[in-house]
Protein backbone atom coordinates (compact mmCIF):
# COMPACT_ATOMS: atom_id res chain seq x y z
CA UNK A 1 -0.75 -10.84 24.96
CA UNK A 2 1.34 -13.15 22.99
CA UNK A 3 -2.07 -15.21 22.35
CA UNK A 4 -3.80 -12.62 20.81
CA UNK A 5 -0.76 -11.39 18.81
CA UNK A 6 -0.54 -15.02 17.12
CA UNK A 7 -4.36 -15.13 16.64
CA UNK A 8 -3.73 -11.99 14.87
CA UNK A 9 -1.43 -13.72 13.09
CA UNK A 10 -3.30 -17.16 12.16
CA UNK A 11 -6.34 -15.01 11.27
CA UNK A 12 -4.04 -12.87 8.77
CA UNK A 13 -1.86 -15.99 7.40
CA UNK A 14 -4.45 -18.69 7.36
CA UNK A 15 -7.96 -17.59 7.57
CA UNK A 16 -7.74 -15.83 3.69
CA UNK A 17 -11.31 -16.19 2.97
CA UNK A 18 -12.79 -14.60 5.80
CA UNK A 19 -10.46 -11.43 6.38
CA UNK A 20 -11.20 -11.30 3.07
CA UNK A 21 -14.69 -11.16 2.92
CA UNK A 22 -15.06 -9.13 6.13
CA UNK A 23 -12.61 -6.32 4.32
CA UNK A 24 -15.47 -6.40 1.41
CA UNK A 25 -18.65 -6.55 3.33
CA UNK A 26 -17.56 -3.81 5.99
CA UNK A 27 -16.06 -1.46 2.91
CA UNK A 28 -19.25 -2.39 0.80
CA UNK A 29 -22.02 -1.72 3.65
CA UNK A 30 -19.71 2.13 4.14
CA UNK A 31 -19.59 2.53 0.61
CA UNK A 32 -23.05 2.18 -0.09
CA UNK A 33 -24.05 4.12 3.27
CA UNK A 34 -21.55 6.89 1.66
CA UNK A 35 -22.83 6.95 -2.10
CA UNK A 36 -26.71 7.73 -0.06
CA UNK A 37 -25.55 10.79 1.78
CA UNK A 38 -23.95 11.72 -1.89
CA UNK A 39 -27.24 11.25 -4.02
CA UNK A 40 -28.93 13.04 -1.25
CA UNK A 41 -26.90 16.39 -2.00
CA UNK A 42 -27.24 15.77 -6.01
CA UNK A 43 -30.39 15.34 -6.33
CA UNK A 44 -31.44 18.13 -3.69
CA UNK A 45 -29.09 20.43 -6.10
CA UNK A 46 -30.12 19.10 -9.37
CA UNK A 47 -33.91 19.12 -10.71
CA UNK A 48 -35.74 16.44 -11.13
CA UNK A 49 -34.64 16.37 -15.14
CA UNK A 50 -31.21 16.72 -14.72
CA UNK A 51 -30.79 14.59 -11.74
CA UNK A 52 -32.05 11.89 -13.86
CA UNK A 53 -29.71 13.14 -16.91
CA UNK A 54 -26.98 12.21 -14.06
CA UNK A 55 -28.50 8.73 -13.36
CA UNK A 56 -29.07 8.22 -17.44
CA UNK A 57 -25.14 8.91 -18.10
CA UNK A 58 -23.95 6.32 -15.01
CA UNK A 59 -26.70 4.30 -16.88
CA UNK A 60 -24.66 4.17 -20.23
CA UNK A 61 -21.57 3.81 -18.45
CA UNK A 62 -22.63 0.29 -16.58
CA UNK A 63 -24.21 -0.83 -19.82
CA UNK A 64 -21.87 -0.67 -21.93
CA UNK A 65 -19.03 -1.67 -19.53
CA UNK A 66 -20.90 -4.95 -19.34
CA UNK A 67 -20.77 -5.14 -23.36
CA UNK A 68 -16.78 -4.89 -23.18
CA UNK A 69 -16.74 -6.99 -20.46
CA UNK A 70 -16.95 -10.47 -22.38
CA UNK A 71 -17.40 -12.13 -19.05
CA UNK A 72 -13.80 -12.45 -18.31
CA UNK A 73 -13.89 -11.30 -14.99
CA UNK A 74 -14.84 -15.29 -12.99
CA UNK A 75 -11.93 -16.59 -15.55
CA UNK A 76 -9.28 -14.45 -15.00
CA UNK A 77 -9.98 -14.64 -11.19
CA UNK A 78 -10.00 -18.17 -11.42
CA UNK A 79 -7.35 -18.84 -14.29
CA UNK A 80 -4.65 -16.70 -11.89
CA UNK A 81 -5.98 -18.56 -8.70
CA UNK A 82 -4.91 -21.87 -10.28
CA UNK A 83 -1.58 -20.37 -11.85
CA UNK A 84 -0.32 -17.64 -10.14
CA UNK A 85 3.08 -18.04 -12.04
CA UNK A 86 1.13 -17.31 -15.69
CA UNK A 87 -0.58 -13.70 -14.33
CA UNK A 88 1.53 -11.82 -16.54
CA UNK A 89 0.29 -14.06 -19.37
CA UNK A 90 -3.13 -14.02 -19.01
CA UNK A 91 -3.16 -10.04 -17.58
CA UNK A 92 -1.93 -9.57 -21.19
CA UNK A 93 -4.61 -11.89 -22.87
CA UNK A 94 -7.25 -10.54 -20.97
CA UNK A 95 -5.53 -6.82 -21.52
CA UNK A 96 -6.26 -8.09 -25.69
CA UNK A 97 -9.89 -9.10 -25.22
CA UNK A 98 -10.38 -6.06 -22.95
CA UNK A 99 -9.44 -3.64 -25.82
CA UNK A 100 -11.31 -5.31 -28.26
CA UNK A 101 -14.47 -5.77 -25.94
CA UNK A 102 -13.52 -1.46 -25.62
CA UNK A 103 -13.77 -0.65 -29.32
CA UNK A 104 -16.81 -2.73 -29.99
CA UNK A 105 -18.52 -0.99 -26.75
CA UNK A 106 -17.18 3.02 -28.48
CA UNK A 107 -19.01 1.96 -32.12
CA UNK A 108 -22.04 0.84 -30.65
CA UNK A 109 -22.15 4.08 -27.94
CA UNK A 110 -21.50 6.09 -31.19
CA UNK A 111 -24.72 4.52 -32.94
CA UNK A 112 -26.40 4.70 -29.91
CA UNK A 113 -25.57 8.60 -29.39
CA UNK A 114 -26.33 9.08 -32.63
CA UNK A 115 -29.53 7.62 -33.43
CA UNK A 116 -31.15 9.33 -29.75
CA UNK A 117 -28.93 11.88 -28.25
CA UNK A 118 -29.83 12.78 -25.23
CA UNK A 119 -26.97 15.26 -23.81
CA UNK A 120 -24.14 17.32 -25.26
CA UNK A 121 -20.72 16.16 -26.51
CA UNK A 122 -19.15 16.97 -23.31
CA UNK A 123 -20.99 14.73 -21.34
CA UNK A 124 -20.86 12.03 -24.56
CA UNK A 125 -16.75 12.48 -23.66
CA UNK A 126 -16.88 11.99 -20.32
CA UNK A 127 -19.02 8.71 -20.49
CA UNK A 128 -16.26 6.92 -22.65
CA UNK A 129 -13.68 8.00 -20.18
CA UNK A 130 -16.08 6.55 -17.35
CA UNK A 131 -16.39 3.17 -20.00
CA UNK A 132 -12.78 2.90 -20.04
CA UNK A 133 -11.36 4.07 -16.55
CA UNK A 134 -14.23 1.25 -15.19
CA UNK A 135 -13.32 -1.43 -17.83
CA UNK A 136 -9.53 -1.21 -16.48
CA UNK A 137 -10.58 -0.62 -12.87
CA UNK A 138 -12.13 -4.03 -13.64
CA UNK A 139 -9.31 -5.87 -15.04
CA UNK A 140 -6.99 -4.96 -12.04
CA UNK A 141 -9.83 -5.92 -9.58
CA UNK A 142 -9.52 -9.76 -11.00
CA UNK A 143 -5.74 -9.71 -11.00
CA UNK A 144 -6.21 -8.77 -7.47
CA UNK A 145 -8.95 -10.69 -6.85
CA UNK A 146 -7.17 -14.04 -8.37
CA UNK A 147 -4.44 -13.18 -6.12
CA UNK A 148 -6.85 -13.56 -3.36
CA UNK A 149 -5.77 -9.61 -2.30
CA UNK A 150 -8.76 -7.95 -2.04
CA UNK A 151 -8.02 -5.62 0.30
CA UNK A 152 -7.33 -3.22 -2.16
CA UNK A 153 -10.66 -3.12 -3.53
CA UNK A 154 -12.29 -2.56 -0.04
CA UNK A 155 -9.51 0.42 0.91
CA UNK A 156 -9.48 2.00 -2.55
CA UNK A 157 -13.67 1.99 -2.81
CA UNK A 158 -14.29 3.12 0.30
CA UNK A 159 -11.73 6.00 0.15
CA UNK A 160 -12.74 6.65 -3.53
CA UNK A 161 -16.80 7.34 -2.58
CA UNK A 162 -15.32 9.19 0.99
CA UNK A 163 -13.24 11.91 -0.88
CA UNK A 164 -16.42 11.88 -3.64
CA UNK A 165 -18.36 12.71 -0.91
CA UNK A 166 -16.78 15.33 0.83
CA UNK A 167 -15.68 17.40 -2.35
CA UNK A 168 -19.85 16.94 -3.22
CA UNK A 169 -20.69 18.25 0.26
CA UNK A 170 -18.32 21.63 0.24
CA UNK A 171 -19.07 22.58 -3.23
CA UNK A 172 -21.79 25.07 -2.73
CA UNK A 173 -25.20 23.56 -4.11
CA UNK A 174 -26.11 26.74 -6.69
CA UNK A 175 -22.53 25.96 -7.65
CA UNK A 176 -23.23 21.96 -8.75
CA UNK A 177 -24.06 21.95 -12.17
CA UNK A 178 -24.95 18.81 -14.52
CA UNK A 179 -21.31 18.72 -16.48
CA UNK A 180 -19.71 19.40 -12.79
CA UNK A 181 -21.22 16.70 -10.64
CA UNK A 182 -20.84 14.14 -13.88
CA UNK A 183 -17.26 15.41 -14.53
CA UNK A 184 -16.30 14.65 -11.01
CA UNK A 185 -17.61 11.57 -11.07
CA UNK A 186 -15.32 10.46 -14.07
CA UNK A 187 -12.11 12.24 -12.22
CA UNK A 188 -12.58 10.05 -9.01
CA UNK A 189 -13.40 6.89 -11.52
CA UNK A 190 -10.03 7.32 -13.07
CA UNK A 191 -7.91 8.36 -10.16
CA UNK A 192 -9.29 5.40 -8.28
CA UNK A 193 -8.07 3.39 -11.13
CA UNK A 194 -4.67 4.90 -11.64
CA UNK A 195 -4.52 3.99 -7.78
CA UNK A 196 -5.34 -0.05 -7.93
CA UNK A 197 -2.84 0.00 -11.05
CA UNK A 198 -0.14 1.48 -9.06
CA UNK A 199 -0.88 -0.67 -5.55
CA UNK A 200 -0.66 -4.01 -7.59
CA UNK A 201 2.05 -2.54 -9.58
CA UNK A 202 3.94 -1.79 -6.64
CA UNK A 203 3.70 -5.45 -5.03
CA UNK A 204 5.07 -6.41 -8.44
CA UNK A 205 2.22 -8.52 -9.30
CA UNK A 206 2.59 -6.71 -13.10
CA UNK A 207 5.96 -5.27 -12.57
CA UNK A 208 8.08 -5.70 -15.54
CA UNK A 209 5.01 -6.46 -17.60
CA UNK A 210 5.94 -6.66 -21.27
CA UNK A 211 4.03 -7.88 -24.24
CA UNK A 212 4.48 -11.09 -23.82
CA UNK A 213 3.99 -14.02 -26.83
CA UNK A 214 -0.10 -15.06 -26.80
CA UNK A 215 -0.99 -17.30 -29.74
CA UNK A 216 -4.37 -16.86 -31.22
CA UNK A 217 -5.40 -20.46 -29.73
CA UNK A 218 -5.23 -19.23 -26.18
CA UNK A 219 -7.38 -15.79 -26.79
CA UNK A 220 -10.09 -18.03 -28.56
CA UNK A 221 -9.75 -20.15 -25.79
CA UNK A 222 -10.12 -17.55 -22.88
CA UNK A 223 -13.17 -16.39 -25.10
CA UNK A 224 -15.08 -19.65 -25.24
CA UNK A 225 -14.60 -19.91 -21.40
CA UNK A 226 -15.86 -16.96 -20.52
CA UNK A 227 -18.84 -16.80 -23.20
CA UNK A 228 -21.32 -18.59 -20.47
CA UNK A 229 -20.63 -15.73 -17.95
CA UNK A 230 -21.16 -13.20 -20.69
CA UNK A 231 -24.48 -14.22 -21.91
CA UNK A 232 -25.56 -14.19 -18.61
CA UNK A 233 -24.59 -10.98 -17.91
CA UNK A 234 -26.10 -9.72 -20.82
CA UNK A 235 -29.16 -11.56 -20.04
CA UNK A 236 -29.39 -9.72 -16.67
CA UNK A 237 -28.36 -6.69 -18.13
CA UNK A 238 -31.92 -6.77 -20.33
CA UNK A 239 -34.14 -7.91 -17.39
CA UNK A 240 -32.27 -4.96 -14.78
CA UNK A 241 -30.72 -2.42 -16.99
CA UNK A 242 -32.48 -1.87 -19.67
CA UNK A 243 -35.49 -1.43 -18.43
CA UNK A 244 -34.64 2.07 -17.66
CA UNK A 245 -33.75 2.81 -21.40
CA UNK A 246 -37.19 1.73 -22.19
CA UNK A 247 -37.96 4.28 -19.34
CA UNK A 248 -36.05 7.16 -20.32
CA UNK A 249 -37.37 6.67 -24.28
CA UNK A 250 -41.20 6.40 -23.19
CA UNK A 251 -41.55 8.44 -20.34
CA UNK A 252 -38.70 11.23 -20.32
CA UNK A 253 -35.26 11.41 -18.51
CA UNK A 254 -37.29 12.92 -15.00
CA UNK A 255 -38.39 9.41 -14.58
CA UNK A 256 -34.71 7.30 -14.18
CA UNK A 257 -34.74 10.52 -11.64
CA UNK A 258 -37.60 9.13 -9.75
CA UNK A 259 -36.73 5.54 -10.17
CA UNK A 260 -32.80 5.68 -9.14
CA UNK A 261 -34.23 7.91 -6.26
CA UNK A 262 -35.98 4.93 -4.45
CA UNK A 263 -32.91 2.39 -5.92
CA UNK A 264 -30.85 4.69 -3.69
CA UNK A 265 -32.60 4.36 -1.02
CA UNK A 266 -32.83 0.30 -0.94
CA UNK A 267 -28.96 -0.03 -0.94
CA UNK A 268 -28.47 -1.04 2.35
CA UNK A 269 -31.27 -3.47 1.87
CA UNK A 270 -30.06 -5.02 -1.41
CA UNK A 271 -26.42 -5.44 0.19
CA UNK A 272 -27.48 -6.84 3.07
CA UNK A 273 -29.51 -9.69 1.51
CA UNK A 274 -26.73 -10.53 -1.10
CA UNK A 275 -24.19 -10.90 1.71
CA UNK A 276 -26.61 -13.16 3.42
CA UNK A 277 -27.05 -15.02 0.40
CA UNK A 278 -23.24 -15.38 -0.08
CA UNK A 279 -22.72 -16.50 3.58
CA UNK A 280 -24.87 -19.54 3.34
CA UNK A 281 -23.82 -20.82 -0.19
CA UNK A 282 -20.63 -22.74 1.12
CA UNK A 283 -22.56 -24.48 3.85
CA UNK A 284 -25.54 -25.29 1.72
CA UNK A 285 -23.10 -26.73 -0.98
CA UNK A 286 -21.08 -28.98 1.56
CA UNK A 287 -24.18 -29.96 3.32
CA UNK A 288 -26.21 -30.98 0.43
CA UNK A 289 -22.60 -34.10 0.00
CA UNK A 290 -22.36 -34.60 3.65
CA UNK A 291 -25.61 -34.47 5.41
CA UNK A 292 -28.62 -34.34 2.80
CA UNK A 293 -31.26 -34.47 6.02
CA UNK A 294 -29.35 -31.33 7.85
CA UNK A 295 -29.38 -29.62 4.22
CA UNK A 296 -33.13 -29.54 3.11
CA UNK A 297 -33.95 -28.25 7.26
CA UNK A 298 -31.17 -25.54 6.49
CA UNK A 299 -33.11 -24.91 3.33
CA UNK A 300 -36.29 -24.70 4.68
CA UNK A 301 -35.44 -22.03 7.61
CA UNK A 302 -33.27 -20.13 5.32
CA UNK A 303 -36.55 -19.80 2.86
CA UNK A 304 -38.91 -18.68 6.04
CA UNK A 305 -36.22 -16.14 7.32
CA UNK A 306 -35.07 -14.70 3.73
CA UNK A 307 -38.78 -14.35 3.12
CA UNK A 308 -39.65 -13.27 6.44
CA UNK A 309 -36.87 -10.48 6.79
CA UNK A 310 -37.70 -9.08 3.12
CA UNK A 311 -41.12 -8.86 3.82
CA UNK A 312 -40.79 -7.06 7.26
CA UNK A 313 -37.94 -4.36 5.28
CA UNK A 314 -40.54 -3.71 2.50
CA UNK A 315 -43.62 -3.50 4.94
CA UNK A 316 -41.69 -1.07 6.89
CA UNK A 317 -40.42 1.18 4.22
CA UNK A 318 -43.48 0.86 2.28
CA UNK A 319 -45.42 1.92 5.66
CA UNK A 320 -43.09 5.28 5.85
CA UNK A 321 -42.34 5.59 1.87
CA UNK A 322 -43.63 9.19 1.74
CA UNK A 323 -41.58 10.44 5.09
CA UNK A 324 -38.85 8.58 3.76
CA UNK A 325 -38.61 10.24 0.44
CA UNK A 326 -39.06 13.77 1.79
CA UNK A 327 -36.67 13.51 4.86
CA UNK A 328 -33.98 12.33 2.16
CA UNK A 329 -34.71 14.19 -0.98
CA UNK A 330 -36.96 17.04 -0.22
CA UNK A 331 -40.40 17.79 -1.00
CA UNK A 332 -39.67 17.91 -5.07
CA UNK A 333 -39.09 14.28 -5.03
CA UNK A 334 -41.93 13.00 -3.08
CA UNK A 335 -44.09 11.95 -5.99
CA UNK A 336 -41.32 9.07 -6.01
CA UNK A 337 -42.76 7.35 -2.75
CA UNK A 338 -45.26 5.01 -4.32
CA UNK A 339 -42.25 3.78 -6.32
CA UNK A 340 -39.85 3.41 -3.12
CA UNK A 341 -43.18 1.07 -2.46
CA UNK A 342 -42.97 -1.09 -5.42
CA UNK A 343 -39.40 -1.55 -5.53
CA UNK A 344 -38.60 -2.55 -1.81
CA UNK A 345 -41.54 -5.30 -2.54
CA UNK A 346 -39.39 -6.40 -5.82
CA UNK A 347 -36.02 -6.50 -3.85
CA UNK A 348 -37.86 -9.11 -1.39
CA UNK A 349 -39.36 -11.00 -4.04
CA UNK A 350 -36.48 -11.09 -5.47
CA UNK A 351 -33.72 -12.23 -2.78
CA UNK A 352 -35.77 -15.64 -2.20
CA UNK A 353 -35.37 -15.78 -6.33
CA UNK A 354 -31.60 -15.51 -5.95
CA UNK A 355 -31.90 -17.85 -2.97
CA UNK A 356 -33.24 -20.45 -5.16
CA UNK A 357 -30.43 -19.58 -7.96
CA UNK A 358 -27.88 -20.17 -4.67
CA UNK A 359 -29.74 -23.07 -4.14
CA UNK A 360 -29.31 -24.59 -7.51
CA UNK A 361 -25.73 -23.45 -7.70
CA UNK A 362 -25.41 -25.54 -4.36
CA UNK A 363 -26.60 -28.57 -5.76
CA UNK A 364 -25.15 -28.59 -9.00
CA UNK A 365 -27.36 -27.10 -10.97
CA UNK A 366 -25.99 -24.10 -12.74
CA UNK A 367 -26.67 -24.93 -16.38
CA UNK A 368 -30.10 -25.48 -15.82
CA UNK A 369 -29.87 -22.34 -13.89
CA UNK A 370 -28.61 -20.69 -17.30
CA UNK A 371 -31.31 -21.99 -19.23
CA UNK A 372 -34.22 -20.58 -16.50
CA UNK A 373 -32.13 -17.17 -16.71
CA UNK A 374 -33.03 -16.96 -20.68
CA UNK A 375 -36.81 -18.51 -19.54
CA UNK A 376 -37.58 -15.63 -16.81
CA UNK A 377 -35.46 -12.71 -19.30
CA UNK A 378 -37.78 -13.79 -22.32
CA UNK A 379 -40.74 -13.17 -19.94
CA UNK A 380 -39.76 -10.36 -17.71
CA UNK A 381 -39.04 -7.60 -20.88
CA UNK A 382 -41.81 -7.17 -22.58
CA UNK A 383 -43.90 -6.75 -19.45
CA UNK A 384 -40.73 -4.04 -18.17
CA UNK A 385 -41.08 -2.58 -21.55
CA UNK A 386 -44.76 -1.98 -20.90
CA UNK A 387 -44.50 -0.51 -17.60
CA UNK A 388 -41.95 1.72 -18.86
CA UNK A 389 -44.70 3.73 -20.99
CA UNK A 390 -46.37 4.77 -17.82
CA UNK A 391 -43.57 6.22 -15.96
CA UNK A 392 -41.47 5.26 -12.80
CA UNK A 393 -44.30 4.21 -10.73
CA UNK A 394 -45.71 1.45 -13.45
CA UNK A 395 -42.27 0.24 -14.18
CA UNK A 396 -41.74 -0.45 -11.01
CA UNK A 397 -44.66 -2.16 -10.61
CA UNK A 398 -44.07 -4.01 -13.60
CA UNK A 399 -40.64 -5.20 -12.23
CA UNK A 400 -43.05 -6.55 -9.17
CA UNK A 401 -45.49 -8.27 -11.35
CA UNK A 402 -42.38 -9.98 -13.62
CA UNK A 403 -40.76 -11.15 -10.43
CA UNK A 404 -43.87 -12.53 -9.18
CA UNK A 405 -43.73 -14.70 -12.19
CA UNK A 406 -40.66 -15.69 -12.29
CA UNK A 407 -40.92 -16.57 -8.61
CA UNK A 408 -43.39 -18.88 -8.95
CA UNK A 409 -41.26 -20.73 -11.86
CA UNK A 410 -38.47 -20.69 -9.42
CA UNK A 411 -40.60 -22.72 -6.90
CA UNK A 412 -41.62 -25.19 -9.34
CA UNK A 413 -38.11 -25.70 -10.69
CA UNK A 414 -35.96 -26.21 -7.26
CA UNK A 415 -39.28 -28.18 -6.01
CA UNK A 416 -38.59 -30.78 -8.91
CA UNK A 417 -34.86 -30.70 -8.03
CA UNK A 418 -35.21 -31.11 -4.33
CA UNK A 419 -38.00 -34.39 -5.51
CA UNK A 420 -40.70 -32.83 -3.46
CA UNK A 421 -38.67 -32.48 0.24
CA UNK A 422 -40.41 -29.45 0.86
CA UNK A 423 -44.06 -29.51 1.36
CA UNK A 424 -46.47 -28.14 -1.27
CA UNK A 425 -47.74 -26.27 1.77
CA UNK A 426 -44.57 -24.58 2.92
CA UNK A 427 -44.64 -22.97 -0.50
CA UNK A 428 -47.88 -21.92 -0.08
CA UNK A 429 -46.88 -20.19 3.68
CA UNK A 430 -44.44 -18.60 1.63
CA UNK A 431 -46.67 -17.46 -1.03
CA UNK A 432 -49.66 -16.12 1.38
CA UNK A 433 -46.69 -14.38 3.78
CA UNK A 434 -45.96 -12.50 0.70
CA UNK A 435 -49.88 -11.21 -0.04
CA UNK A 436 -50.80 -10.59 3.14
CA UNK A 437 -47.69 -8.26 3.45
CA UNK A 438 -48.04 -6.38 0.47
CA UNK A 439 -51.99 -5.90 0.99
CA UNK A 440 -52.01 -4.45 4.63
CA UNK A 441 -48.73 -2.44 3.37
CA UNK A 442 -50.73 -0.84 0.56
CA UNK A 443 -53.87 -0.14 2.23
CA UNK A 444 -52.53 1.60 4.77
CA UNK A 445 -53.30 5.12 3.51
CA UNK A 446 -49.86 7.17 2.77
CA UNK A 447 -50.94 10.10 5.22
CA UNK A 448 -52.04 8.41 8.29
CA UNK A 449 -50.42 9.67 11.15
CA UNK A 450 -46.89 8.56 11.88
CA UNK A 451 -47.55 7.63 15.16
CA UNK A 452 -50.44 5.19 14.33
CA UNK A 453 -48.17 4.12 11.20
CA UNK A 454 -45.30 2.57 14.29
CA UNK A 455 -47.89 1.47 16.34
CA UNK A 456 -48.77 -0.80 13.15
CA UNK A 457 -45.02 -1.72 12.47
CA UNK A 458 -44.29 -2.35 15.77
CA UNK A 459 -47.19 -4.92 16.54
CA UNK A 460 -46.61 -6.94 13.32
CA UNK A 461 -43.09 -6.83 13.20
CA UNK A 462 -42.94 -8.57 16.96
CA UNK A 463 -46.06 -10.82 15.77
CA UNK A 464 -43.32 -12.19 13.06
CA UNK A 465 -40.25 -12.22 15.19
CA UNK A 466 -42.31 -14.06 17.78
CA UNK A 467 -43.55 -16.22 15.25
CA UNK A 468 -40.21 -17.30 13.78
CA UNK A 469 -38.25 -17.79 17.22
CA UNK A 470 -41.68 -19.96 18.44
CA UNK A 471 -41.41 -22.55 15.10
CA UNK A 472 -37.18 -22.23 14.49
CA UNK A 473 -35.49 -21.36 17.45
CA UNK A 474 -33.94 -24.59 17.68
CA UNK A 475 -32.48 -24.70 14.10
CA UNK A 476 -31.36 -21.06 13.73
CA UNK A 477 -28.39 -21.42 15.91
CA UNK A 478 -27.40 -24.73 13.78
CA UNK A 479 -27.71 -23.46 10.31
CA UNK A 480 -23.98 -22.93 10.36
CA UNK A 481 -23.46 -26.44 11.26
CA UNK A 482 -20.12 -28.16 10.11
């Protein structure tokens, strides 16, 4: 007993890093499960138009969040990480840029909102609450977060998204108008935000703040370090984001409906592959100094089983888009399930593109990784913007064909970093594992029987788990090799 209570201990005092990240992942992976069940009841109670009003206003909110932003978030993390004894300092220079990152965010929502408005003053209010109770819920996050006490985040989250939940589910669904469900949305925002103030308050990590003396020098300063992290946010902001702008103004407001319906849906999939992503960065970054050999076989098996897994999740929900779609959201929705299709084939393109960004963070590479962000955003828009014309279905086939792209540039990039280690014909497996997926997903017809559709799953799902324990069942068990 006394063992276990001083393991409890150790794993408390000394192993920071991975309480931490279990408290995220486990409250991240319920949160996500939660905010499902929630769209579920929305969109069942909202039409198709107004369900994507709802997604359009969380839209504006995120956006222009990420123009305030300024990319402080990795500085003041990291600025309070190396000086814990300055937080009050830089909490009130990042408090400065904050505000002015705020007004500049309100002028161009104004222009915005005036130029195309696309909902009533009510709902115009209640987005720049949501822009400011998220741009402070943000700035409290990194105080924690630099603090390394990010426990709060995972309590407060998951609590925040239960209690949205449950007050979603008892409200009777003839009762859940537009300007309800949205104005509910905001309260929880801001309470959950008056909450992390008051927890980190509390532990007098900003008690006794005052406005303290910041000379101009050091808010320039915090500015220029954060710029790189901004433009890359806005950069992903135009190839993610704004995409669904282009949507809304070509194709009408039903469409984000039909779009966010299948983004929904992919959560669990999306988290999943990021965590998996995150949880092999340390060990291919130490590997990569230590053991260069034991690095490019890590690389190699991570590639198969990223690609591997991604394929399997979009050949399976691809298989069952249509039951998926109307189990979940009802038969009003179900026009959606060719998009579901498209988009669980970009989210497994599109993990082995982030696995080559982790890869090139790894080894060292993250400015030319900034340049190939600007490459692949100059690229991906204008085909986004032309997908948008044709509704939800062809943008999210145009986010597939973009990806594609931008995969392939990916290859040829880390390929030249990595000086040819990996085999012109491993990318080519890759490559073909991809096709062959996406063609035998796509002609299977939509309204085959469900029982023939498992059958199919079944078979080729064991034919690839057989096929990756045959070739790497010696390396999987190392790839977390020290």
């Amino acid at each position: 007993m006394r063992r276990i209570q001083t393991f409890l201990k150790d794993f408390s005092t000394k192993n920071t890093i991975l309480k931490n990240f279990s408290v995220l992942t486990i409250s991240n992976a319920l949160s996500q499960f939660l905010a499902i069940f929630t769209s579920i009841k929305i969109a069942r109670a909202l039409t198709p138009i107004n369900y994507g009003t709802y997604n359009l206003l969380q839209l504006h909110v995120s956006i222009f969040v990420i123009v305030a932003s300024f990319g402080l978030r990795n500085i003041i993390i990291r600025s309070i990480a190396r000086e814990p004894k300055l937080i009050k300092n830089i909490f009130y220079i990042s408090a400065i840029l904050r505000a002015i990152g705020f007004f500049i965010s309100i002028i161009l929502f104004f222009i915005y909102f005036f130029l195309h408005p696309e909902y009533n003053v009510l709902l115009f209010s209640l987005v720049l609450v949501g822009i400011l109770s998220t741009i402070l819920f943000d700035l409290f996050e990194s105080v924690a977060f630099g603090l390394e006490k990010m426990e709060f985040s995972g309590i407060i989250n998951f609590l925040s998204n239960l209690f949205w939940l449950v007050t979603i589910l008892i409200i009777p669904s003839k009762q859940l108008t537009l300007e309800l469900i949205f104005g509910l949305f905001v309260l929880f925002s801001s309470l959950k935000t008056f909450v992390y103030f008051f927890s980190i308050y509390k532990k007098d990590y900003i008690k006794g703040f005052t406005i303290v003396s910041a000379e101009k020098k050091q808010v320039i300063e915090f500015s220029k370090e954060s710029f790189p992290y901004y433009y890359l946010a806005l950069l992903t902001l135009l190839s993610n984001q704004i995409p669904l702008l282009f949507l809304e103004y070509r194709s009408g407001v039903a469409q984000i409906g039909y779009f966010n319906i299948a983004s929904k849906v992919l959560m669990p999939i999306n988290l999943l592959l990021t965590t998996a992503l995150a949880a092999v960065f340390p060990n291919l970054s130490r590997l990569f100094v230590t053991n260069h050999k034991t690095f490019i076989r890590n690389v190699k098996l991570i590639f198969m089983l990223i690609a591997v897994f991604g394929i399997a999740g979009a050949f399976g929900v691809t298989l069952f888009r249509k039951e998926v779609v109307y189990l979940l959201y009802g038969e009003k929705y179900v026009s959606s399930s060719l998009v579901l299709g498209y988009q669980c084939w970009y989210i497994a393109i599109y993990s082995v593109v982030c696995l080559i960004g982790t890869i090139l963070g790894a080894i060292n590479k993250q400015k030319e990784l900034g340049y190939l962000s600007i490459l692949c955003t100059i690229i991906q828009v204008p085909i986004l913007w032309i997908g948008s014309k044709y509704g939800a279905q062809y943008l999210s086939a145009a986010f597939v064909v973009s990806t594609t792209i931008i995969f392939i540039i990916h290859l040829f990039v880390v390929n030249s970093y990595l000086k040819n280690e990996l085999s012109f014909v491993f990318y080519l497996k890759i490559i073909a594992l991809f096709i062959l997926g996406y063609a035998i997903s796509i002609l299977v017809p939509v309204d085959l029987n469900i029982f023939y559709k498992a059958i199919t799953f079944t078979v080729i799902s064991f034919l690839a788990l057989f096929f990756i324990l045959r070739k790497y069942k010696n390396n999987i068990s190392k790839i977390f090799i020290r």
